[in-house]
PDB file of N, CA and C in Angstrom:
ATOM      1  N   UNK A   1     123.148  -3.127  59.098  1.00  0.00           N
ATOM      2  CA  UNK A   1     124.465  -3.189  59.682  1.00  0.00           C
ATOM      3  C   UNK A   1     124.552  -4.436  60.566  1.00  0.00           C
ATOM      4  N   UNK A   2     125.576  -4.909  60.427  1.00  0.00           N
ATOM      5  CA  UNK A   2     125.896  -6.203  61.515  1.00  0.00           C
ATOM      6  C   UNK A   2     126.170  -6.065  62.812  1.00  0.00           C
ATOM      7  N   UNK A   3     125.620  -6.856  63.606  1.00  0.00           N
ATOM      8  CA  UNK A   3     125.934  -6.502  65.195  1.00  0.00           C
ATOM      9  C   UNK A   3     126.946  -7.126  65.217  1.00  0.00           C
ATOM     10  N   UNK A   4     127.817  -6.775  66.255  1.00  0.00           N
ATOM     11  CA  UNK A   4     129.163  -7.327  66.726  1.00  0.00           C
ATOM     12  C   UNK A   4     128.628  -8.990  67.403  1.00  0.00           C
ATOM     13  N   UNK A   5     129.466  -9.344  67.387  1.00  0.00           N
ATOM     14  CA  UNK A   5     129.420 -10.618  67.681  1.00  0.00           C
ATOM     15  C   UNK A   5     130.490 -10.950  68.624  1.00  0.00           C
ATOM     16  N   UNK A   6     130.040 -11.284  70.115  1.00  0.00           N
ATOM     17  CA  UNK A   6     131.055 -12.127  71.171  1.00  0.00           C
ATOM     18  C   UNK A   6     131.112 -13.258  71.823  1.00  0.00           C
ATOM     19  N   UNK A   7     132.148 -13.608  71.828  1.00  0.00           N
ATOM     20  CA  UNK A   7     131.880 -15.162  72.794  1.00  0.00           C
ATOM     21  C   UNK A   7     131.607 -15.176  73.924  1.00  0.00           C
ATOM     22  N   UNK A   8     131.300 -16.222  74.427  1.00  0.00           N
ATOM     23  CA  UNK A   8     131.101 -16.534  75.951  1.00  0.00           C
ATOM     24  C   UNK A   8     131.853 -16.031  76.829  1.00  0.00           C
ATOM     25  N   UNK A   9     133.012 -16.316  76.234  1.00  0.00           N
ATOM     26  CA  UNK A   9     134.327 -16.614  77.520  1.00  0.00           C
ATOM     27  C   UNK A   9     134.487 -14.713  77.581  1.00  0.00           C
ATOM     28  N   UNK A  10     134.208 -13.726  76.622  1.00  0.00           N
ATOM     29  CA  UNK A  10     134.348 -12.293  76.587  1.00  0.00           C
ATOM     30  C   UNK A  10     133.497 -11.788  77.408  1.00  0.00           C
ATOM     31  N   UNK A  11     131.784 -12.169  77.811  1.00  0.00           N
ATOM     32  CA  UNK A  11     131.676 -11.324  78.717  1.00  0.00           C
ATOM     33  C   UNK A  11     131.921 -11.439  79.745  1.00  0.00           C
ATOM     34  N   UNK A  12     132.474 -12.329  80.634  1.00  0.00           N
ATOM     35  CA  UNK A  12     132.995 -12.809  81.720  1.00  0.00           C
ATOM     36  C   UNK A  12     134.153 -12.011  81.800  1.00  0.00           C
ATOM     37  N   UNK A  13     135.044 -11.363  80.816  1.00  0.00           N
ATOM     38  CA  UNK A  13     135.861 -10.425  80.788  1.00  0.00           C
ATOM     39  C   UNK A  13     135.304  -9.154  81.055  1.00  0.00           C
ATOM     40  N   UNK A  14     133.928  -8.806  80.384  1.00  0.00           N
ATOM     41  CA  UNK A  14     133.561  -7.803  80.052  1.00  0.00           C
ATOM     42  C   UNK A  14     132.599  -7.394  81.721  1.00  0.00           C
ATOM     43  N   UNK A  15     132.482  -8.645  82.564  1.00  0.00           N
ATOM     44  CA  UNK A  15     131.939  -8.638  83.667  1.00  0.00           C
ATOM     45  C   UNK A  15     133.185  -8.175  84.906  1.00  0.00           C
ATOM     46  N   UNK A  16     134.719  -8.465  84.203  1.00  0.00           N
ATOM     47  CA  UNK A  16     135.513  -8.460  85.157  1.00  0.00           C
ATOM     48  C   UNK A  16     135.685  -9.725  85.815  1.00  0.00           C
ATOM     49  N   UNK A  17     135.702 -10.520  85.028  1.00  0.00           N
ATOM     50  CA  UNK A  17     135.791 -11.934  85.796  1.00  0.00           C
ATOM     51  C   UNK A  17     136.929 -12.745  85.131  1.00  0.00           C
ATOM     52  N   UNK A  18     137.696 -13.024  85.879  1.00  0.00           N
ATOM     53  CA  UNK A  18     138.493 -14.310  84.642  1.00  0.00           C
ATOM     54  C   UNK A  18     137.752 -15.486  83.651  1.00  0.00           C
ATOM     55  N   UNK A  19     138.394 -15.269  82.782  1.00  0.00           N
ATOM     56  CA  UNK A  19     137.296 -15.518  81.534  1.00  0.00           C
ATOM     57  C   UNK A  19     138.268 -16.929  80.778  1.00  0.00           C
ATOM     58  N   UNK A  20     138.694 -17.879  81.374  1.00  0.00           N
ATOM     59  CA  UNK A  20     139.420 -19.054  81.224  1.00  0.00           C
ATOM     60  C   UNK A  20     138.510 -19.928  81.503  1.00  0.00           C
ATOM     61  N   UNK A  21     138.494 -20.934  80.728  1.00  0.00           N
ATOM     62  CA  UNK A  21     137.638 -22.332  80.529  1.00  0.00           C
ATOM     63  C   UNK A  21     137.396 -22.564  82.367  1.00  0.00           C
ATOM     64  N   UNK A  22     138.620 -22.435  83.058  1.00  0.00           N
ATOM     65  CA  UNK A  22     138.523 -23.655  84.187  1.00  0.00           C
ATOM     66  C   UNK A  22     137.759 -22.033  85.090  1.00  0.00           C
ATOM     67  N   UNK A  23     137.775 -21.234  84.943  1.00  0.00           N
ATOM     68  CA  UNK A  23     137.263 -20.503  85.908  1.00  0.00           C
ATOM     69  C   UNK A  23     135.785 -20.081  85.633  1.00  0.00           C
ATOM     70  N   UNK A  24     135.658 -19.968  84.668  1.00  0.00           N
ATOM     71  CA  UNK A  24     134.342 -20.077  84.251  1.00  0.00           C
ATOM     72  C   UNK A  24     133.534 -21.505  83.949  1.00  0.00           C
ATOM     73  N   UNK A  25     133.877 -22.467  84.262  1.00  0.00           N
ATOM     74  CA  UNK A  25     133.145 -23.811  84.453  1.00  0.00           C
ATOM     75  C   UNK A  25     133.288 -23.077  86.488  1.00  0.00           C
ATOM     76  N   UNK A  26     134.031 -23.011  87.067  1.00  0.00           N
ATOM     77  CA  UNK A  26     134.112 -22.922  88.607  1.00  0.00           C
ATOM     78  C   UNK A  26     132.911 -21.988  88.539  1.00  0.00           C
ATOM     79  N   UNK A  27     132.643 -20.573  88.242  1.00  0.00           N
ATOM     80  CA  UNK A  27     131.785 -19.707  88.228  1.00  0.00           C
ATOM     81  C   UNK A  27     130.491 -20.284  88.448  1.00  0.00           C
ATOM     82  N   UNK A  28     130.050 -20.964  87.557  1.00  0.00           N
ATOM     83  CA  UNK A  28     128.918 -21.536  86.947  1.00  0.00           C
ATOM     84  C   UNK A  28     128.926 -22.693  88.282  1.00  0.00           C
ATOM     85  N   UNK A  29     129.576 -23.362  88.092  1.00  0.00           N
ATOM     86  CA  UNK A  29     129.553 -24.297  89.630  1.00  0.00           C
ATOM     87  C   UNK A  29     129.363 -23.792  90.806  1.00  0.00           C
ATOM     88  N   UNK A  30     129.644 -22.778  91.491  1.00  0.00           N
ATOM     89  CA  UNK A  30     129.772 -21.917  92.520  1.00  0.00           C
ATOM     90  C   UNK A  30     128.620 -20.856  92.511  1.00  0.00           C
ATOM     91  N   UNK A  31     128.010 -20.722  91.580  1.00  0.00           N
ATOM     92  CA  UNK A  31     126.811 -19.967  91.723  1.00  0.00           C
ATOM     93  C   UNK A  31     124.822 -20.512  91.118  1.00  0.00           C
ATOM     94  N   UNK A  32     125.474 -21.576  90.509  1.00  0.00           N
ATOM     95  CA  UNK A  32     124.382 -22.122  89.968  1.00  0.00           C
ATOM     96  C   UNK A  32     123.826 -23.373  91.017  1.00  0.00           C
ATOM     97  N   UNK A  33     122.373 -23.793  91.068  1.00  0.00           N
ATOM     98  CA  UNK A  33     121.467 -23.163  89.891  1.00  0.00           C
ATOM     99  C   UNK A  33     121.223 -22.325  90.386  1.00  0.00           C
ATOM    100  N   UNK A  34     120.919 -21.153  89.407  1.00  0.00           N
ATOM    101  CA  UNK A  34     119.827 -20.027  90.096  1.00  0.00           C
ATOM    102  C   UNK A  34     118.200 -20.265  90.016  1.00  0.00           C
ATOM    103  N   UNK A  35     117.582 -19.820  90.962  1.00  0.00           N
ATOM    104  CA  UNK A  35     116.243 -20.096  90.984  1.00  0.00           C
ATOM    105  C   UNK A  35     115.602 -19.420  89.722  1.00  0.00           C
ATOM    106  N   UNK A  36     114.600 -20.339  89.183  1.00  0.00           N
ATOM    107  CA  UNK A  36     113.707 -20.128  87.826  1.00  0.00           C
ATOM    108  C   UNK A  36     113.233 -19.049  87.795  1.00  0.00           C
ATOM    109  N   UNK A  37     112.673 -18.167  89.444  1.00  0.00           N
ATOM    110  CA  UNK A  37     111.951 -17.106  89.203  1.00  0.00           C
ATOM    111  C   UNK A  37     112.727 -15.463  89.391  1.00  0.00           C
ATOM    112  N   UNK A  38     113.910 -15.971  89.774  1.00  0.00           N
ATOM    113  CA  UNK A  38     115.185 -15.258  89.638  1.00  0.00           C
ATOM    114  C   UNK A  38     116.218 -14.611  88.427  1.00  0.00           C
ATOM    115  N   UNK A  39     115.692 -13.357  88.083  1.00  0.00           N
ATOM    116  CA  UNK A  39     116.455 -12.824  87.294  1.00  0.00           C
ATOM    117  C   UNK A  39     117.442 -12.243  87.501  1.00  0.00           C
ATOM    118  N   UNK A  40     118.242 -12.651  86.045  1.00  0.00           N
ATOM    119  CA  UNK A  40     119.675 -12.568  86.588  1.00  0.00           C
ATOM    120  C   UNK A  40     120.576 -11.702  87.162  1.00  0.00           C
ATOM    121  N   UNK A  41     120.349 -10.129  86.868  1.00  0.00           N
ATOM    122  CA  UNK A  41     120.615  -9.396  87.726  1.00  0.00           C
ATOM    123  C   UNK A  41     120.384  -9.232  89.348  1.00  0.00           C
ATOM    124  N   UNK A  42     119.416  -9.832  89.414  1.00  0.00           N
ATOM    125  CA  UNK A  42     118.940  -9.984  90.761  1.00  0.00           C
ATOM    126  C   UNK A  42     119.948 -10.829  92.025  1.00  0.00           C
ATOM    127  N   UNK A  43     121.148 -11.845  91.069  1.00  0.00           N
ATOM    128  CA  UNK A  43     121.308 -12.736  92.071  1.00  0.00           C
ATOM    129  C   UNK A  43     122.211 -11.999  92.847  1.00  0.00           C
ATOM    130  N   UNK A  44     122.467 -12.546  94.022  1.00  0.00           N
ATOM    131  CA  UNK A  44     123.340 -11.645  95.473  1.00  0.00           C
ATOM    132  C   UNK A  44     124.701 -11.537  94.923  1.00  0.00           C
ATOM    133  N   UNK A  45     125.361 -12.370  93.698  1.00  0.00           N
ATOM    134  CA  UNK A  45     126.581 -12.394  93.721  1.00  0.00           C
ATOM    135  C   UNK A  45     127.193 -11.110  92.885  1.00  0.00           C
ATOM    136  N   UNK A  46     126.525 -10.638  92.161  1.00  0.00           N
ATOM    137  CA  UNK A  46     126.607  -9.444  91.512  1.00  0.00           C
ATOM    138  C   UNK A  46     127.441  -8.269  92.139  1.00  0.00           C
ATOM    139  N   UNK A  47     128.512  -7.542  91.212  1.00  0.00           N
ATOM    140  CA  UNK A  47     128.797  -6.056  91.908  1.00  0.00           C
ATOM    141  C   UNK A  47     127.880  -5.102  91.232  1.00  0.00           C
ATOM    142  N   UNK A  48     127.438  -4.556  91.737  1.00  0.00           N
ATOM    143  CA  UNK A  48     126.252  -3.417  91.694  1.00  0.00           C
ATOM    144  C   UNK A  48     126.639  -3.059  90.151  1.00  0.00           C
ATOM    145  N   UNK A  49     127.787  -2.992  89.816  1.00  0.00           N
ATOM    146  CA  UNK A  49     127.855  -2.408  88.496  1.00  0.00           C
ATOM    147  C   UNK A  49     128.047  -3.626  87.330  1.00  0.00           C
ATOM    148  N   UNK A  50     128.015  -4.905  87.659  1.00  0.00           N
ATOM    149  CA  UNK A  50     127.464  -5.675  86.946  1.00  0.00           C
ATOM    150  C   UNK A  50     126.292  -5.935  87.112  1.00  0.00           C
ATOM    151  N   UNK A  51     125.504  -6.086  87.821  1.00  0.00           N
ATOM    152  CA  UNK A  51     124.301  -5.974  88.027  1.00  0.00           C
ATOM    153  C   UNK A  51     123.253  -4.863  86.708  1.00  0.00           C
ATOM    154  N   UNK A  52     123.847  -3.731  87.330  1.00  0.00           N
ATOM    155  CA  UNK A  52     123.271  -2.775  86.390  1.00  0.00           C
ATOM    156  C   UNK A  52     123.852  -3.160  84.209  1.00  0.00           C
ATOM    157  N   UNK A  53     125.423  -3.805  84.232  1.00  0.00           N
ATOM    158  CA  UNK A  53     125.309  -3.964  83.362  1.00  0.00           C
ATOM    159  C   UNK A  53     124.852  -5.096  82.727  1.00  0.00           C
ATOM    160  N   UNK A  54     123.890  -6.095  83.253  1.00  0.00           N
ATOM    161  CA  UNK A  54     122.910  -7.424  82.969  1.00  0.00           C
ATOM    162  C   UNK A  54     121.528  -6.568  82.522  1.00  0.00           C
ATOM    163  N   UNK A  55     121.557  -6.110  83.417  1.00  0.00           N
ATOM    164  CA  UNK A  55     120.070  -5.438  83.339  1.00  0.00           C
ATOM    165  C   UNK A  55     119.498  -4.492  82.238  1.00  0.00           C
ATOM    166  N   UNK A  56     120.820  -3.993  82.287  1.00  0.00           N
ATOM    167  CA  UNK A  56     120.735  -3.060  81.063  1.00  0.00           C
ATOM    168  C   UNK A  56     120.784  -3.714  79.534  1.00  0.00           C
ATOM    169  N   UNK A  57     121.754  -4.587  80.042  1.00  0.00           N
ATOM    170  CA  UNK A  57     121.788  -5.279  78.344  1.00  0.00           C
ATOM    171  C   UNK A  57     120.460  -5.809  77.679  1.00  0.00           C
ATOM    172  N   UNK A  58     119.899  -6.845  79.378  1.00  0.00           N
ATOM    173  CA  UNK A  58     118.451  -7.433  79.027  1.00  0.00           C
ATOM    174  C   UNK A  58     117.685  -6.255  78.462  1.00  0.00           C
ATOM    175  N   UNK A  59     117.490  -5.205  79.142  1.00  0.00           N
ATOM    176  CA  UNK A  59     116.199  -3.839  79.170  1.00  0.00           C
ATOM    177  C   UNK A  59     116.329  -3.756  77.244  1.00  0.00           C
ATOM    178  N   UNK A  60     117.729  -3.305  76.386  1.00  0.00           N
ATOM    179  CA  UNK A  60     117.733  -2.450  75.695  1.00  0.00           C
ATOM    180  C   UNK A  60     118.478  -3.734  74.304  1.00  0.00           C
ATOM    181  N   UNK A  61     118.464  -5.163  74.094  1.00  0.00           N
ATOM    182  CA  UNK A  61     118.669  -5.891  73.515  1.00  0.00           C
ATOM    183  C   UNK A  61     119.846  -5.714  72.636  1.00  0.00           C
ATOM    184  N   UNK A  62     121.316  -5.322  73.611  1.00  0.00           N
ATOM    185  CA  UNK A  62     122.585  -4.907  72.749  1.00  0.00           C
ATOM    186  C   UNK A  62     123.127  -6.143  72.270  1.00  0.00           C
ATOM    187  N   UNK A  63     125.080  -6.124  71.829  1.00  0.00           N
ATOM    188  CA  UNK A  63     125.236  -6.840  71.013  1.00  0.00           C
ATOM    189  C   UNK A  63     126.040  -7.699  72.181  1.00  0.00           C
ATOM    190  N   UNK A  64     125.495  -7.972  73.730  1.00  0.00           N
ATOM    191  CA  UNK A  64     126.003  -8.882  74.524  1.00  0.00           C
ATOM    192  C   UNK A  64     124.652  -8.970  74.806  1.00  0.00           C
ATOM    193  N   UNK A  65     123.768  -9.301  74.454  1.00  0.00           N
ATOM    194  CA  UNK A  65     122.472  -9.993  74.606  1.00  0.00           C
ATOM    195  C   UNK A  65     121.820 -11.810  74.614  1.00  0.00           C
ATOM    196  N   UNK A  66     122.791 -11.939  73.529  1.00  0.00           N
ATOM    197  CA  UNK A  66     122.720 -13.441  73.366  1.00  0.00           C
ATOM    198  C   UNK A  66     123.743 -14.166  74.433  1.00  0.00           C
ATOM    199  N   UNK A  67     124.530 -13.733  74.713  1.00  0.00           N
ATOM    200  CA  UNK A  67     126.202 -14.156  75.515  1.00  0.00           C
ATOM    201  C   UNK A  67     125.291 -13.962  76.925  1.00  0.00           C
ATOM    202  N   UNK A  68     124.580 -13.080  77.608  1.00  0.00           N
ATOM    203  CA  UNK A  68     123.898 -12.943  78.441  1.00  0.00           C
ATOM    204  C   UNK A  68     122.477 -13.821  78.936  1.00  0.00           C
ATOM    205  N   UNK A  69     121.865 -13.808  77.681  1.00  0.00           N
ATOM    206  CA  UNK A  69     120.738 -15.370  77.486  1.00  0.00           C
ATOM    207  C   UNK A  69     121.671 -16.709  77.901  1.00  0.00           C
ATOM    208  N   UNK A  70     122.830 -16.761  77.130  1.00  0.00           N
ATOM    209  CA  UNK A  70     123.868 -18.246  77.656  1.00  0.00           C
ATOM    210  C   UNK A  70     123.876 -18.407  78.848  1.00  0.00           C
ATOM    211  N   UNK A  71     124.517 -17.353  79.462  1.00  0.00           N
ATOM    212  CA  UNK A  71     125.382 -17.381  80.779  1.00  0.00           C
ATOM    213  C   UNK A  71     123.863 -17.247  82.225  1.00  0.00           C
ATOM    214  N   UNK A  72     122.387 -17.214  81.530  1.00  0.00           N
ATOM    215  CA  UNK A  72     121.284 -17.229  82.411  1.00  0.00           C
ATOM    216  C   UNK A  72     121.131 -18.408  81.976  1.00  0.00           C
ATOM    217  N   UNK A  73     121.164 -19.330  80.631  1.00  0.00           N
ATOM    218  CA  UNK A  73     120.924 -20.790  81.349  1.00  0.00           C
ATOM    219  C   UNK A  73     121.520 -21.397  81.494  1.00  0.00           C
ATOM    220  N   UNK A  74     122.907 -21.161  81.789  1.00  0.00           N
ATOM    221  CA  UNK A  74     124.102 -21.705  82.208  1.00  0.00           C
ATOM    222  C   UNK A  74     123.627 -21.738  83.506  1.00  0.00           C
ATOM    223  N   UNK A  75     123.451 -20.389  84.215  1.00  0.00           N
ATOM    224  CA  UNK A  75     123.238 -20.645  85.260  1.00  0.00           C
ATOM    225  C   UNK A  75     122.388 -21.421  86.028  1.00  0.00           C
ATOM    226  N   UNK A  76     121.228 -21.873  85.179  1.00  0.00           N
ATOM    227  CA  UNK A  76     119.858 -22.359  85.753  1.00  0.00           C
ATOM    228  C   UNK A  76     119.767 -23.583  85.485  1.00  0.00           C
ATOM    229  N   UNK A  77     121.092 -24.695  84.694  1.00  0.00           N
ATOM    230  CA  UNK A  77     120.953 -26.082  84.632  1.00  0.00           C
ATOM    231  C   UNK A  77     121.437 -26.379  86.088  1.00  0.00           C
ATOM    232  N   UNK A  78     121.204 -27.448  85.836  1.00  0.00           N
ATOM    233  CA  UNK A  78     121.367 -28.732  87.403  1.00  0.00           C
ATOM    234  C   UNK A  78     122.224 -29.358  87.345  1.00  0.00           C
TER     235      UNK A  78
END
């Protein structure tokens, strides 16, 4: 069976975040870099229930797994 497939700009929706080019380049500006030894659930900016839903996605390899790998080295360029 095929996994669903989402874009970038969706989990930023799916995080509750405005999910528009210019706000999500701001996101990424405003919170990056994150430190190398810092996983991504971990960072302070998180609401507890995104938090838990990073963590969870990482733990159990769903079909926002790859969109989640992006948006951790999104966060971690310079």
């Amino acid at each position: 069976m095929e996994q669903p497939s989402h874009a970038f700009h969706d989990l930023f929706a799916q995080l509750g975040l405005p999910n528009d080019a210019a706000s999500i380049a701001q996101f990424l500006k405003n919170h990056g870099p994150l430190p190398g030894d810092m996983a991504l659930p971990d960072a302070p900016f998180w609401s507890p229930a995104q938090a838990a839903f990073l963590s969870e996605t990482l733990q159990i390899d769903n079909d926002w797994s790859q969109q989640v790998d992006q948006l951790s080295k999104a966060l971690r360029q310079r």
